[in-house]
Protein backbone atom coordinates (compact mmCIF):
# COMPACT_ATOMS: atom_id res chain seq x y z
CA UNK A 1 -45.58 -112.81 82.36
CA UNK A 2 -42.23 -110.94 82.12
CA UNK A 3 -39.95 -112.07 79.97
CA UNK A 4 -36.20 -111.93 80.08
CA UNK A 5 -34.83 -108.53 82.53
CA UNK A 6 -38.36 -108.23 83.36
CA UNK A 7 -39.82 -107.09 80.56
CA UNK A 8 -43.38 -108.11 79.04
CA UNK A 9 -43.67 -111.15 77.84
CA UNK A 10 -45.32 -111.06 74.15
CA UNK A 11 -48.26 -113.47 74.67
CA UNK A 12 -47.58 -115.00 71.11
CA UNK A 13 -44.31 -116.48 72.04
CA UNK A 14 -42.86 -118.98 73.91
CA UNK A 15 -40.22 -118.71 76.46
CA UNK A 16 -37.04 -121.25 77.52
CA UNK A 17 -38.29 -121.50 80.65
CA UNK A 18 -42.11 -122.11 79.76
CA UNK A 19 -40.71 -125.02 77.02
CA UNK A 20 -39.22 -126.27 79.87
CA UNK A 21 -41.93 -126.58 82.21
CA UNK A 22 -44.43 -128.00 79.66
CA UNK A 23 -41.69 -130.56 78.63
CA UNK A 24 -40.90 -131.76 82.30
CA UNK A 25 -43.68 -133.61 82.73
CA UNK A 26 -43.78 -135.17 79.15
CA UNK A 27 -39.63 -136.30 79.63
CA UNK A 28 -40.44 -137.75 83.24
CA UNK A 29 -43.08 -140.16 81.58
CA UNK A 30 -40.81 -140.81 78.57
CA UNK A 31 -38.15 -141.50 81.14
CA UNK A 32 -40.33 -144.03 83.01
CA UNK A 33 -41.54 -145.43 79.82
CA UNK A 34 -37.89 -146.40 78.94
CA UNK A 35 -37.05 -147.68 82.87
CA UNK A 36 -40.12 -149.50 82.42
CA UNK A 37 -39.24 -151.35 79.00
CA UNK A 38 -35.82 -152.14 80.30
CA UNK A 39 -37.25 -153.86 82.71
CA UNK A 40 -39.37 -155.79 81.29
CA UNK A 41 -36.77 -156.91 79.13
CA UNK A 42 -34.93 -158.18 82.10
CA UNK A 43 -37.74 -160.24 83.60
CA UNK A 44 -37.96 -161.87 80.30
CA UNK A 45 -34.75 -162.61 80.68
CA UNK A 46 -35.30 -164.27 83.98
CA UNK A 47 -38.13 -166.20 82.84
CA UNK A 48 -36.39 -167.61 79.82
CA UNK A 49 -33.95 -168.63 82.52
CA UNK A 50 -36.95 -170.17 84.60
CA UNK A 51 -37.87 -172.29 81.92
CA UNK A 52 -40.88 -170.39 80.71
CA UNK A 53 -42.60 -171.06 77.44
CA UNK A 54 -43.13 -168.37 74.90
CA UNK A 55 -46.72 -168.39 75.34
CA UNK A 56 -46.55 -167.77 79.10
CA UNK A 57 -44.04 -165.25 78.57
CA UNK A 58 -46.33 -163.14 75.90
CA UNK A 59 -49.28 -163.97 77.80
CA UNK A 60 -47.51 -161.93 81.06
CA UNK A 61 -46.34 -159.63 79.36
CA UNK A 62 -48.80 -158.47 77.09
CA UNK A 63 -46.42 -158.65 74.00
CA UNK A 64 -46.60 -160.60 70.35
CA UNK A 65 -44.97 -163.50 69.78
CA UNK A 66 -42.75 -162.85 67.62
CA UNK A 67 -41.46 -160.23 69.90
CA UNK A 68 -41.38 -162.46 72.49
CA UNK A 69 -39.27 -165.45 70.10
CA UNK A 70 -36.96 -162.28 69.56
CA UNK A 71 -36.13 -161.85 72.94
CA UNK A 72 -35.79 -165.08 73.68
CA UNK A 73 -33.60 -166.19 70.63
CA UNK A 74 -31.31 -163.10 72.28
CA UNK A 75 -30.99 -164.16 75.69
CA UNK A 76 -30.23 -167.68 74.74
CA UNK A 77 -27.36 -166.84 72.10
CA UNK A 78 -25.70 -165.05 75.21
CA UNK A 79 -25.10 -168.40 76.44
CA UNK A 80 -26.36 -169.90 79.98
CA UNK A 81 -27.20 -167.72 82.53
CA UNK A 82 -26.47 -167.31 86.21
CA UNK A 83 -28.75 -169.30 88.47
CA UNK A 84 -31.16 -166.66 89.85
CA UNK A 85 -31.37 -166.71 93.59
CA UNK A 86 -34.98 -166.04 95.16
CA UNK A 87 -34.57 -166.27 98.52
CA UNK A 88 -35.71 -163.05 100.98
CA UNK A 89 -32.84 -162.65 102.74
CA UNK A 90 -29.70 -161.31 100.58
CA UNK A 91 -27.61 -158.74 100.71
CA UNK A 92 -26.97 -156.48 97.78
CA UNK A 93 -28.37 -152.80 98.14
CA UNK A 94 -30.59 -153.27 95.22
CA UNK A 95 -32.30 -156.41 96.70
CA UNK A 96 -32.32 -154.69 100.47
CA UNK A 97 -33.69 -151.50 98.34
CA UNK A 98 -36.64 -153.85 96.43
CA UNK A 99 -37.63 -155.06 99.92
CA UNK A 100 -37.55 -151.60 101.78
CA UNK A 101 -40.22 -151.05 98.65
CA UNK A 102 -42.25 -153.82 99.72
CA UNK A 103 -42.53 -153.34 103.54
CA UNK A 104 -43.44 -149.07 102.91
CA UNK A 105 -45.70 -150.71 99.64
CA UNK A 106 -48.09 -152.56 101.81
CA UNK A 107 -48.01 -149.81 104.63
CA UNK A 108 -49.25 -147.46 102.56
CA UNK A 109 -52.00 -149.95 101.11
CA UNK A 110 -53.46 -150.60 104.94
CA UNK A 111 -53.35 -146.90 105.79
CA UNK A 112 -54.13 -145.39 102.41
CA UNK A 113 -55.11 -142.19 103.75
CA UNK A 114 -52.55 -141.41 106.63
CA UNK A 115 -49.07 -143.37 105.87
CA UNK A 116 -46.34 -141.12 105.91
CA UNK A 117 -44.68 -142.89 103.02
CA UNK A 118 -47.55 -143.47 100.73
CA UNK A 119 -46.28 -140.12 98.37
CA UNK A 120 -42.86 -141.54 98.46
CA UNK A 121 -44.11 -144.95 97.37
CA UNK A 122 -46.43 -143.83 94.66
CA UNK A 123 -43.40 -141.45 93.03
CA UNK A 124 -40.95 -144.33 93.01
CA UNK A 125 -43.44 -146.85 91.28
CA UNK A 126 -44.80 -144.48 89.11
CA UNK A 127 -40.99 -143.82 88.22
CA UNK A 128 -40.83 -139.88 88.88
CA UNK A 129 -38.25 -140.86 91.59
CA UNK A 130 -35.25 -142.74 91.75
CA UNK A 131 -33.68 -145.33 93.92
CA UNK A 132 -31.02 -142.98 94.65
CA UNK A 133 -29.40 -142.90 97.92
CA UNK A 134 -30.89 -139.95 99.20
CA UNK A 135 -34.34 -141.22 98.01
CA UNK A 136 -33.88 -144.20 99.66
CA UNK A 137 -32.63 -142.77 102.86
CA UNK A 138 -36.02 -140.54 103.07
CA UNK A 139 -38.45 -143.73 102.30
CA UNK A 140 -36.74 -145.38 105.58
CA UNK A 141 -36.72 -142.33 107.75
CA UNK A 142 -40.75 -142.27 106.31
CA UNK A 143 -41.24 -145.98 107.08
CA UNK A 144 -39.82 -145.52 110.80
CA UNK A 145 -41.99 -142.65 111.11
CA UNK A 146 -45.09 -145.07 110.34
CA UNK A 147 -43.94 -147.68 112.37
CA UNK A 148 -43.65 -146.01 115.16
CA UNK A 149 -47.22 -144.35 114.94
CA UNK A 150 -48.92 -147.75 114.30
CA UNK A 151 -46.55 -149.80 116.88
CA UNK A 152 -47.91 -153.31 117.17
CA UNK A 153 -49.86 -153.43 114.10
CA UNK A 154 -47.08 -153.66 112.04
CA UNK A 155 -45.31 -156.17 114.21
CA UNK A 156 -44.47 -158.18 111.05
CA UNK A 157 -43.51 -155.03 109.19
CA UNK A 158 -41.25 -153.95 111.94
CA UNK A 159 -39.32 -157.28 111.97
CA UNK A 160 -38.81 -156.91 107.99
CA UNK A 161 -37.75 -153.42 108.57
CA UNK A 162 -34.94 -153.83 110.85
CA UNK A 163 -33.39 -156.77 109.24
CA UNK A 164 -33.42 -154.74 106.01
CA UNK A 165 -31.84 -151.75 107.75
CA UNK A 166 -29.36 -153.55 109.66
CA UNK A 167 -28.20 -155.32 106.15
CA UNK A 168 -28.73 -151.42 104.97
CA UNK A 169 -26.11 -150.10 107.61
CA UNK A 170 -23.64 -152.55 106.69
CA UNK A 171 -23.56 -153.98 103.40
CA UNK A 172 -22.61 -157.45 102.72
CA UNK A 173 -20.11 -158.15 99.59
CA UNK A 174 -20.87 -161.17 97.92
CA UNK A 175 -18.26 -163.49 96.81
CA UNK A 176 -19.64 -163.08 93.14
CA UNK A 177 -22.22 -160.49 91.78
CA UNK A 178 -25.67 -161.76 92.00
CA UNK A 179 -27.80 -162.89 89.11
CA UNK A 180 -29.92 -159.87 87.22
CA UNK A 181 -29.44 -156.21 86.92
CA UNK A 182 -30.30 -153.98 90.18
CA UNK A 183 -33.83 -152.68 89.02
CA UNK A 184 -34.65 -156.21 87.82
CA UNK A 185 -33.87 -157.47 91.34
CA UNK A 186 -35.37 -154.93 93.00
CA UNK A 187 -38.57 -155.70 91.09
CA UNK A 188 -38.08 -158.92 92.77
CA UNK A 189 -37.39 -158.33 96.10
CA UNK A 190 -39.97 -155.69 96.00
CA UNK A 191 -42.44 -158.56 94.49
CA UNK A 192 -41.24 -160.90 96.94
CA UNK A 193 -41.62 -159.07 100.12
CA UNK A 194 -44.93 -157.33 99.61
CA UNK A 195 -46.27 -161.23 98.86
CA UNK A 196 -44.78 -162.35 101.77
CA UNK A 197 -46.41 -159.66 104.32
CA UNK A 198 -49.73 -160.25 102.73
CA UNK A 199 -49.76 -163.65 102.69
CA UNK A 200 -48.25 -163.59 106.79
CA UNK A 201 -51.45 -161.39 106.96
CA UNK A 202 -53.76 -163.70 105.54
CA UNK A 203 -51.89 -166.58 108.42
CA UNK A 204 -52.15 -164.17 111.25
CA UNK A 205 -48.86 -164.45 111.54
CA UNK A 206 -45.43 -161.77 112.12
CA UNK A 207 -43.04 -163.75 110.64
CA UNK A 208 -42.64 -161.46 107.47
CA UNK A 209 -38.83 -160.77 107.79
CA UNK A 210 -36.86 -164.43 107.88
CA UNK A 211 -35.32 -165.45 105.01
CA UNK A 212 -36.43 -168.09 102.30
């Protein structure tokens, strides 16, 4: 390896550039490690708001108790929270985003080998992408790819699709702002969404897309 203006690179030292690559990797997992705690500690958030016991809470999310009673005692000295909506069909980009996620999840699950957007879907849960515009814009032009290779057998998927792309196109702007951060609602919507194409699966059914 040549080291800086090209020169040999002593095999007993370490370069910028190689620290660099070696640490990518390790920073991208940190990185997810801390998106993934945040969120967590915004669904506990809206399950204290749900009513849920301790127990239930620690028992879903793998934690201790007494982290658990920490997190609670926090949330509740904020004060009352927002009532968290749950129905499919709103309109804030990180709840349209959360169900784009859902519709290209379960694609990729029925046609684990050939789905277009399978890679796109495994980096974005696996946090070494980003809901970023530009990401997001490249999962639908992925998902319309699939679509239209598989046609009718993701009639149900197709209906989902354009309502979230239509919403997508034209943003709605709600009167207030909706209950729960945007990665905590997109966890939802994504949660949501991929239940409710399974489950229209299970009914034989293509009515994946309406709203709750």
């Amino acid at each position: 390896m040549a080291g800086e203006g090209g020169t040999p690179q002593d095999p007993g030292a370490l370069t910028e550039e190689q620290a660099g690559r070696m640490l990518a990797g390790m920073n991208e997992v940190i990185r997810a490690g801390e998106e993934m705690r945040r969120l967590r500690a915004g669904m506990i958030k809206v399950f204290v708001g749900l009513g849920w016991t301790q127990d239930r809470i620690a028992r879903l999310t793998d934690m201790s108790q007494p982290a658990v009673s920490k997190q609670v005692a926090k949330h509740r000295d904020a004060g009352p929270q927002q009532p968290l909506d749950l129905s499919l069909g709103q309109g804030d980009p990180p709840w349209l985003e959360g169900r784009l996620w859902g519709v290209a999840e379960d694609i990729a699950e029925t046609y684990t080998a050939t789905a277009r957007c399978g890679p796109a879907v495994d980096a974005l849960t696996r946090g070494r992408k980003r809901f970023t515009p530009e990401n997001v814009d490249a999962l639908r032009r992925l998902v319309e790819e699939d679509l239209r290779r598989y046609g009718d057998e993701l009639a149900a998927h197709r209906a989902a699709y354009d309502e979230i792309s239509r919403a997508l196109d034209v943003p709605t702007r709600p009167d207030a702002a909706p209950a729960g951060s945007a990665s905590v609602r997109r966890a939802l919507a994504h949660r949501l969404q991929l239940d409710r194409l399974q489950l229209d699966r299970l009914r034989g059914g293509d009515a994946g897309h309406g709203t709750a």
